[in-house]
N, C-alpha and C. Protein backbone atom coordinates (compact mmCIF):
# COMPACT_ATOMS: atom_id res chain seq x y z
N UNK A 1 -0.67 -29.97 0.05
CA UNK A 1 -0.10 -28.65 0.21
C UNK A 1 1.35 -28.77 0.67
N UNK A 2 1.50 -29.73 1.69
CA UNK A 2 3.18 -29.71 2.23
C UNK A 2 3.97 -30.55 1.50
N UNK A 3 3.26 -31.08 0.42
CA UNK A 3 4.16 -31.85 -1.32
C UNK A 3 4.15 -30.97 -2.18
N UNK A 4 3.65 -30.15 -2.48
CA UNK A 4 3.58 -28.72 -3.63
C UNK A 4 4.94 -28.24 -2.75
N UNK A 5 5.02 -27.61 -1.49
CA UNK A 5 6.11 -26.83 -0.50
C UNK A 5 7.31 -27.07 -1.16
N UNK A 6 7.36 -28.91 -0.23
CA UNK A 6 9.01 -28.97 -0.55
C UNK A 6 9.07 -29.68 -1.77
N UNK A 7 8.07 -29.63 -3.08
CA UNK A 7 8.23 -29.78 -3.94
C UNK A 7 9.18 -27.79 -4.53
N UNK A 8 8.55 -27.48 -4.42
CA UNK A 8 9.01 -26.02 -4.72
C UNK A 8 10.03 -25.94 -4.23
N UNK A 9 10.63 -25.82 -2.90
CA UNK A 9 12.13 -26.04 -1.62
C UNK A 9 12.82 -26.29 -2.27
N UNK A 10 12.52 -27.72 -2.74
CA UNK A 10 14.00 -28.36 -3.13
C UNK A 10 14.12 -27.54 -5.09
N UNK A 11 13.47 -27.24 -5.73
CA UNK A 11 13.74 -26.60 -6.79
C UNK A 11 13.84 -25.48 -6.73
N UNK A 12 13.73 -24.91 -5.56
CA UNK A 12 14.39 -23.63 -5.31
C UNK A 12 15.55 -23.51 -4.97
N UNK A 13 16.03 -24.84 -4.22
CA UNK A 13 17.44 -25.04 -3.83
C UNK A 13 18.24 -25.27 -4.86
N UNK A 14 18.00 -25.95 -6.00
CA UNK A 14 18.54 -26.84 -6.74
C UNK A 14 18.95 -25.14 -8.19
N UNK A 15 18.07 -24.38 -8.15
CA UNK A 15 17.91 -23.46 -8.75
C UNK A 15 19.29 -22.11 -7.73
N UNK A 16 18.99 -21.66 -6.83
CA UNK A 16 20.03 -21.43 -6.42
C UNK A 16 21.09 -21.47 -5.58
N UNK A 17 21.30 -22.78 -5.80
CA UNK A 17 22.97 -23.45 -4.90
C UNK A 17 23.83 -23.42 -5.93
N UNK A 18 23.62 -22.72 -6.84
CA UNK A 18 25.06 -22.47 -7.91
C UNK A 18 25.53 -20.90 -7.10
N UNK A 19 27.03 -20.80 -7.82
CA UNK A 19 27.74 -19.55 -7.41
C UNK A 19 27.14 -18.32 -8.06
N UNK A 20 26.77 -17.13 -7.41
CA UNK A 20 26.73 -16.08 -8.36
C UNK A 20 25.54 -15.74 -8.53
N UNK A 21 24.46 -16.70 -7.41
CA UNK A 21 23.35 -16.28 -7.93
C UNK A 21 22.18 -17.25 -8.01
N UNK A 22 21.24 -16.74 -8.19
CA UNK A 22 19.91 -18.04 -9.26
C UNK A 22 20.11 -18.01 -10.47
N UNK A 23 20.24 -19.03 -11.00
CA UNK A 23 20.52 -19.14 -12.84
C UNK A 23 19.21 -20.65 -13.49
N UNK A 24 19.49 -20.55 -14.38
CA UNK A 24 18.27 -20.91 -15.42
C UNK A 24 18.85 -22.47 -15.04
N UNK A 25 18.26 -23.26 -15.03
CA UNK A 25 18.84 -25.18 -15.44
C UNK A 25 19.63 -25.05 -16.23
N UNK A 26 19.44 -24.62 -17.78
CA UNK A 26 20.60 -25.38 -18.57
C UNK A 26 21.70 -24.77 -18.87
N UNK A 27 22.05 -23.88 -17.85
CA UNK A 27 23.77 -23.49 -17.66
C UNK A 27 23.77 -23.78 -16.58
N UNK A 28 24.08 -24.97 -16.14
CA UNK A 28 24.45 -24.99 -14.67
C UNK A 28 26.02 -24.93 -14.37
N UNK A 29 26.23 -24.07 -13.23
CA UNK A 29 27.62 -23.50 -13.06
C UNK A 29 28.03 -24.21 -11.79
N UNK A 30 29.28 -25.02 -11.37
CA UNK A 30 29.50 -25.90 -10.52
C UNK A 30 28.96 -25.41 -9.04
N UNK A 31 28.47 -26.12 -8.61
CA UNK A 31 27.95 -26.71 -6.97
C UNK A 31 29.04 -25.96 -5.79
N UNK A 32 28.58 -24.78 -4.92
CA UNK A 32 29.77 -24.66 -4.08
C UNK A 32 29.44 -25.16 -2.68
N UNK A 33 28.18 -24.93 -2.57
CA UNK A 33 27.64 -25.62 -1.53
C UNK A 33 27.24 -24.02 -0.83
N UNK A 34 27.15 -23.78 -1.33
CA UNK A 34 26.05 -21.84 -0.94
C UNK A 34 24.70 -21.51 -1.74
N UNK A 35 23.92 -20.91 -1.16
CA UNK A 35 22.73 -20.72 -1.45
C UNK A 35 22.39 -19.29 -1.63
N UNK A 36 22.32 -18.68 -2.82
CA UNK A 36 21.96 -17.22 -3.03
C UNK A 36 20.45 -17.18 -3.78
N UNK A 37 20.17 -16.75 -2.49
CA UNK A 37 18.42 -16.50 -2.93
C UNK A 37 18.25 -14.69 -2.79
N UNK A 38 18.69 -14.25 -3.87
CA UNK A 38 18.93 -12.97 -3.71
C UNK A 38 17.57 -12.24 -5.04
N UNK A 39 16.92 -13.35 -4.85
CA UNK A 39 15.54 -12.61 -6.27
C UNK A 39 14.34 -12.51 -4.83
N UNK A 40 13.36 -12.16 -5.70
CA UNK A 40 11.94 -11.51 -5.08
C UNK A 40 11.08 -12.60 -5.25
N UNK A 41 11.61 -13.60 -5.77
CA UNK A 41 10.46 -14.84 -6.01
C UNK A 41 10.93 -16.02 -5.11
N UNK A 42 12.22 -15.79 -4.06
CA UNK A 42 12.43 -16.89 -3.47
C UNK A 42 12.02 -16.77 -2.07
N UNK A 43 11.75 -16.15 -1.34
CA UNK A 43 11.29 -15.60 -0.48
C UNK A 43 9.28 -15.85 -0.37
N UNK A 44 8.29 -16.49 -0.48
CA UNK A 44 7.44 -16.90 -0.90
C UNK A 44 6.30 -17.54 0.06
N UNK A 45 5.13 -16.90 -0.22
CA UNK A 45 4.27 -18.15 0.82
C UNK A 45 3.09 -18.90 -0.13
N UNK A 46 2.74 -19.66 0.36
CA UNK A 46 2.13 -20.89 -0.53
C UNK A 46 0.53 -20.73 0.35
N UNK A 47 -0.33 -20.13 -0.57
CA UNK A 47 -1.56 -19.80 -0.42
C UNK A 47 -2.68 -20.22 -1.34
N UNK A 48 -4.15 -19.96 -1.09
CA UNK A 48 -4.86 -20.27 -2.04
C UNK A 48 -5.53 -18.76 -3.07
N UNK A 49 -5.64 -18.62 -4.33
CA UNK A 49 -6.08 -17.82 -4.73
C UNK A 49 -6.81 -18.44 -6.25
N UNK A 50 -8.11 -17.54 -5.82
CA UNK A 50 -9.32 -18.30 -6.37
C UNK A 50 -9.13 -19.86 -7.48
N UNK A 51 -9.06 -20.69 -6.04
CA UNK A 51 -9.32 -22.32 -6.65
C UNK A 51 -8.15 -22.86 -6.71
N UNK A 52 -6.92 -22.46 -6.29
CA UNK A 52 -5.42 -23.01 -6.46
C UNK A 52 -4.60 -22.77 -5.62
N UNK A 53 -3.61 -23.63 -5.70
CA UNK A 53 -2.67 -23.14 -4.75
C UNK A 53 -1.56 -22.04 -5.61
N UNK A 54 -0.86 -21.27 -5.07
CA UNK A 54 -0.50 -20.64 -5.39
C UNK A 54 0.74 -19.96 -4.59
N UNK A 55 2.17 -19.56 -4.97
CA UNK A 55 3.31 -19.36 -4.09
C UNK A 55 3.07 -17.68 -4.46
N UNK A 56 3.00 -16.85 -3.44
CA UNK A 56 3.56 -15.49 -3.65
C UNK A 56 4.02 -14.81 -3.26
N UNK A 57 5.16 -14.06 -3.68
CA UNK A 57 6.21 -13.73 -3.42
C UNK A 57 5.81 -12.35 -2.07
N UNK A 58 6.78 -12.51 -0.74
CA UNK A 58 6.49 -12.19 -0.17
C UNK A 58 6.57 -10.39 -0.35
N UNK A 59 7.34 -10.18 -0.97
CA UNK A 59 7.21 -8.29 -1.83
C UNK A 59 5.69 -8.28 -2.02
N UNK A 60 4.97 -8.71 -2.90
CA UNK A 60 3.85 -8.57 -3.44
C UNK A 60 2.69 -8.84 -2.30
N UNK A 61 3.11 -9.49 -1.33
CA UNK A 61 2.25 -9.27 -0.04
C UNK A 61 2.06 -7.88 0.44
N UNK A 62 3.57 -8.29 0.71
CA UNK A 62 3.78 -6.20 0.97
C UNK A 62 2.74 -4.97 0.80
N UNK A 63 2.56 -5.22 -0.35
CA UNK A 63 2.36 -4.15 -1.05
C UNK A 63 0.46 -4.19 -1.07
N UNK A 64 -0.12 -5.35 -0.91
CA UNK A 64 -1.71 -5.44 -0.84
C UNK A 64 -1.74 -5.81 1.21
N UNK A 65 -1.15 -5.55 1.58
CA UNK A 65 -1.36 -5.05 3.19
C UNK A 65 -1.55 -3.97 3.70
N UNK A 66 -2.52 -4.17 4.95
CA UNK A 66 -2.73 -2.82 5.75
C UNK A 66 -2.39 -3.14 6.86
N UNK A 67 -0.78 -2.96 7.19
CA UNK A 67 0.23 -3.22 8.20
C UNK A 67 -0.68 -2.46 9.58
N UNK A 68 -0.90 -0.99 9.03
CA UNK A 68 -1.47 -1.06 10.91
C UNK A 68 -2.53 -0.89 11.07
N UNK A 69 -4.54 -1.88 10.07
CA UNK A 69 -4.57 -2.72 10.78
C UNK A 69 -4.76 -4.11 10.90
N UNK A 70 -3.45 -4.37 10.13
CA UNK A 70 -3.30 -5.97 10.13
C UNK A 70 -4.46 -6.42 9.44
N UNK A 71 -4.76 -6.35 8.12
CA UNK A 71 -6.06 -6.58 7.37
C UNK A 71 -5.22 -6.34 5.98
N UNK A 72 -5.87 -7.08 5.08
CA UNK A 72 -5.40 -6.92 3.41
C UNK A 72 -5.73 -5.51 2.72
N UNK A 73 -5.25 -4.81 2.18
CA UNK A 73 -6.13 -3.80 1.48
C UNK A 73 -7.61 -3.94 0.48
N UNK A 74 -7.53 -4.97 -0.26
CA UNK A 74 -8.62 -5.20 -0.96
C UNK A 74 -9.24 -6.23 -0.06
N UNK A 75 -11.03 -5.87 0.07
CA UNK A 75 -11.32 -6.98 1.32
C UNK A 75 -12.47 -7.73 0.58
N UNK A 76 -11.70 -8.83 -0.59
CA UNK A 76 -13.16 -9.34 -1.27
C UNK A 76 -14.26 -9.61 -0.62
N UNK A 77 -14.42 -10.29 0.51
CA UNK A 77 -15.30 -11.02 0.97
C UNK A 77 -16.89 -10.05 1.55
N UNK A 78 -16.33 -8.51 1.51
CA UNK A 78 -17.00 -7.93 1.88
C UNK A 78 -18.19 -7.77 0.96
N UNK A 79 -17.70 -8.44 -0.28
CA UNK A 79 -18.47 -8.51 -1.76
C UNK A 79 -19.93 -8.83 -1.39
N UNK A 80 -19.72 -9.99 -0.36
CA UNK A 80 -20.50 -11.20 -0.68
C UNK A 80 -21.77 -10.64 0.39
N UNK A 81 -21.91 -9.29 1.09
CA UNK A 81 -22.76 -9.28 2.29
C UNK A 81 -23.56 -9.09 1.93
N UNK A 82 -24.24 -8.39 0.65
CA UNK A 82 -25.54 -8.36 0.42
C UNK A 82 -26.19 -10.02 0.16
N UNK A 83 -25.37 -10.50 -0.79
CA UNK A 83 -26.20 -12.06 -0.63
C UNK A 83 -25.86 -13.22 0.40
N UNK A 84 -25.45 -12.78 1.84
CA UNK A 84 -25.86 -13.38 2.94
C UNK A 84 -26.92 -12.37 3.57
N UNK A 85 -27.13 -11.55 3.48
CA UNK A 85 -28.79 -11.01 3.87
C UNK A 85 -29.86 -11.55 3.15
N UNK A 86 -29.46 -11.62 1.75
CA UNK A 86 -30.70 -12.48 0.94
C UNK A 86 -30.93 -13.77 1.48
N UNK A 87 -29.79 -14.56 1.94
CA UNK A 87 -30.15 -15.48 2.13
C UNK A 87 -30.68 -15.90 3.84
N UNK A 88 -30.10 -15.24 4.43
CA UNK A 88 -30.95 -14.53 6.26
C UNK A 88 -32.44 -14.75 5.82
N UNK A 89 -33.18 -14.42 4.69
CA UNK A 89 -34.22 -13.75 4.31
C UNK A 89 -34.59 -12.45 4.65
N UNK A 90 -33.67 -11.47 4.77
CA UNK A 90 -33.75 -9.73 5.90
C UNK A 90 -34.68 -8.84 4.44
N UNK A 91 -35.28 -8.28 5.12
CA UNK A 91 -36.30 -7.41 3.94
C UNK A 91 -35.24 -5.96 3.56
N UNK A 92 -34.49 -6.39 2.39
CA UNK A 92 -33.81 -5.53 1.78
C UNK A 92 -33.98 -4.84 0.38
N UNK A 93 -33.52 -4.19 -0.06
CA UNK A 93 -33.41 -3.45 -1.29
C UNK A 93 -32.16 -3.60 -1.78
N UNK A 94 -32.59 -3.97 -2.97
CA UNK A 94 -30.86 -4.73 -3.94
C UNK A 94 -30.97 -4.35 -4.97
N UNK A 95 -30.27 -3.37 -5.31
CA UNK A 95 -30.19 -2.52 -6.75
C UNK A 95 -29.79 -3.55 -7.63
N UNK A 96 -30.38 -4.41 -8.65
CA UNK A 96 -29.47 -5.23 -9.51
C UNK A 96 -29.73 -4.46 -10.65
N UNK A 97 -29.94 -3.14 -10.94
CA UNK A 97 -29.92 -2.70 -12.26
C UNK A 97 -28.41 -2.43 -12.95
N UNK A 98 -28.26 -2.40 -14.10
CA UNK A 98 -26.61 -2.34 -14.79
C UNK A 98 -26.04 -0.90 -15.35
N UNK A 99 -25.11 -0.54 -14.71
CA UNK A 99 -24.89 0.90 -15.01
C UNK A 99 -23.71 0.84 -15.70
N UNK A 100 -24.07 1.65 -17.21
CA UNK A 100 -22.47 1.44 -18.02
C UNK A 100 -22.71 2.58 -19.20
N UNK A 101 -21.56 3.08 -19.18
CA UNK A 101 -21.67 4.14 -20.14
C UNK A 101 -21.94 3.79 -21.51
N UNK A 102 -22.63 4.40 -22.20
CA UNK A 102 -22.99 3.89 -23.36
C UNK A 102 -22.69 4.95 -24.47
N UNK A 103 -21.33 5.33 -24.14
CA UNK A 103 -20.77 6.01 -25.28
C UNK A 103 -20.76 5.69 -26.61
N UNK A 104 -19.96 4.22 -26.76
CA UNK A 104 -19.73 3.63 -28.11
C UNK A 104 -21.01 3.42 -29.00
N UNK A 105 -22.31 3.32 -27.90
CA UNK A 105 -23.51 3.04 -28.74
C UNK A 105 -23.95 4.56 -30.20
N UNK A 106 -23.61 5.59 -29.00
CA UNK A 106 -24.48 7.01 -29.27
C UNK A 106 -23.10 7.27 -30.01
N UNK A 107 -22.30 7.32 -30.22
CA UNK A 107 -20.81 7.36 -31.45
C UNK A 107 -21.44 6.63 -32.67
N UNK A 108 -21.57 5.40 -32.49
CA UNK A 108 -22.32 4.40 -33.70
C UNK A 108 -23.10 5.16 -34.13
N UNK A 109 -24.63 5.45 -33.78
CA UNK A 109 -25.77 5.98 -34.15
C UNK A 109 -25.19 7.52 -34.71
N UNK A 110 -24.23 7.98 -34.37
CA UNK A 110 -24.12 9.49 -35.02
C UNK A 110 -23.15 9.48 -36.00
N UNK A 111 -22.46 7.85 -36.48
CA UNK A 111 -21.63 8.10 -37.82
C UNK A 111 -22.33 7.24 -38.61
N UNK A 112 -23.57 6.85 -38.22
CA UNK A 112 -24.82 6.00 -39.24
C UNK A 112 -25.27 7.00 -39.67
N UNK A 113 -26.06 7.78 -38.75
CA UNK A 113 -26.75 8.92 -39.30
C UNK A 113 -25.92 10.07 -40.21
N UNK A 114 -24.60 10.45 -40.32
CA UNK A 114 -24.00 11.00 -41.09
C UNK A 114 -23.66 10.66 -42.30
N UNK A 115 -23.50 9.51 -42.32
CA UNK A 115 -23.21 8.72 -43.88
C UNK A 115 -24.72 8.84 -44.33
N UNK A 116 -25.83 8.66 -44.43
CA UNK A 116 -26.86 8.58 -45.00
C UNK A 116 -27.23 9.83 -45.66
């Protein structure tokens, strides 16, 4: 994890220590010895998201936070509480039936039945 970091660091540096900005590698514009990290992707934290590491930009944190109370907005893990009761063994009721509209079916069946 802290070789992915300043693997990223230093190509973030190297990306913008030109004048004028962050620019692409293959225009590189002479070396002034200043650092303009003036994008939304340099600013960054290095996390895991499902199975990887992953840098994200600290805006996009922003925005899936619940600043006052200090908790994420989406709270996956809360997913998982019915099957740690299953596995407690707690005498529960677990709806696993599948609920889905079945428009496209009853559309089908009523432009079969019209052509015939």
């Amino acid at each position: 994890m802290g070789a992915k970091a300043v693997a990223w660091i230093t190509g973030k540096i190297k990306e913008c220590s030109r004048h004028g900005g962050c620019h692409p590698a293959h225009s590189p514009p002479p070396l002034t010895g200043r650092i303009f990290a003036n994008t939304a992707d340099s600013a960054c934290l290095l996390g895991m998201r499902k199975r990887s590491l992953v840098f994200q930009p600290i805006a996009e944190l922003k925005e899936q936070t619940d600043f006052e109370h200090r908790i994420p907005k989406e709270q996956w893990w809360l997913k998982l509480r019915p099957i740690l009761k299953i596995l407690a063994k707690y005498n529960i009721e677990l709806d696993t039936s599948e609920k889905a509209h079945l428009e496209h079916v009853t559309r089908k069946r009523i432009s079969l039945e019209s052509n015939i």
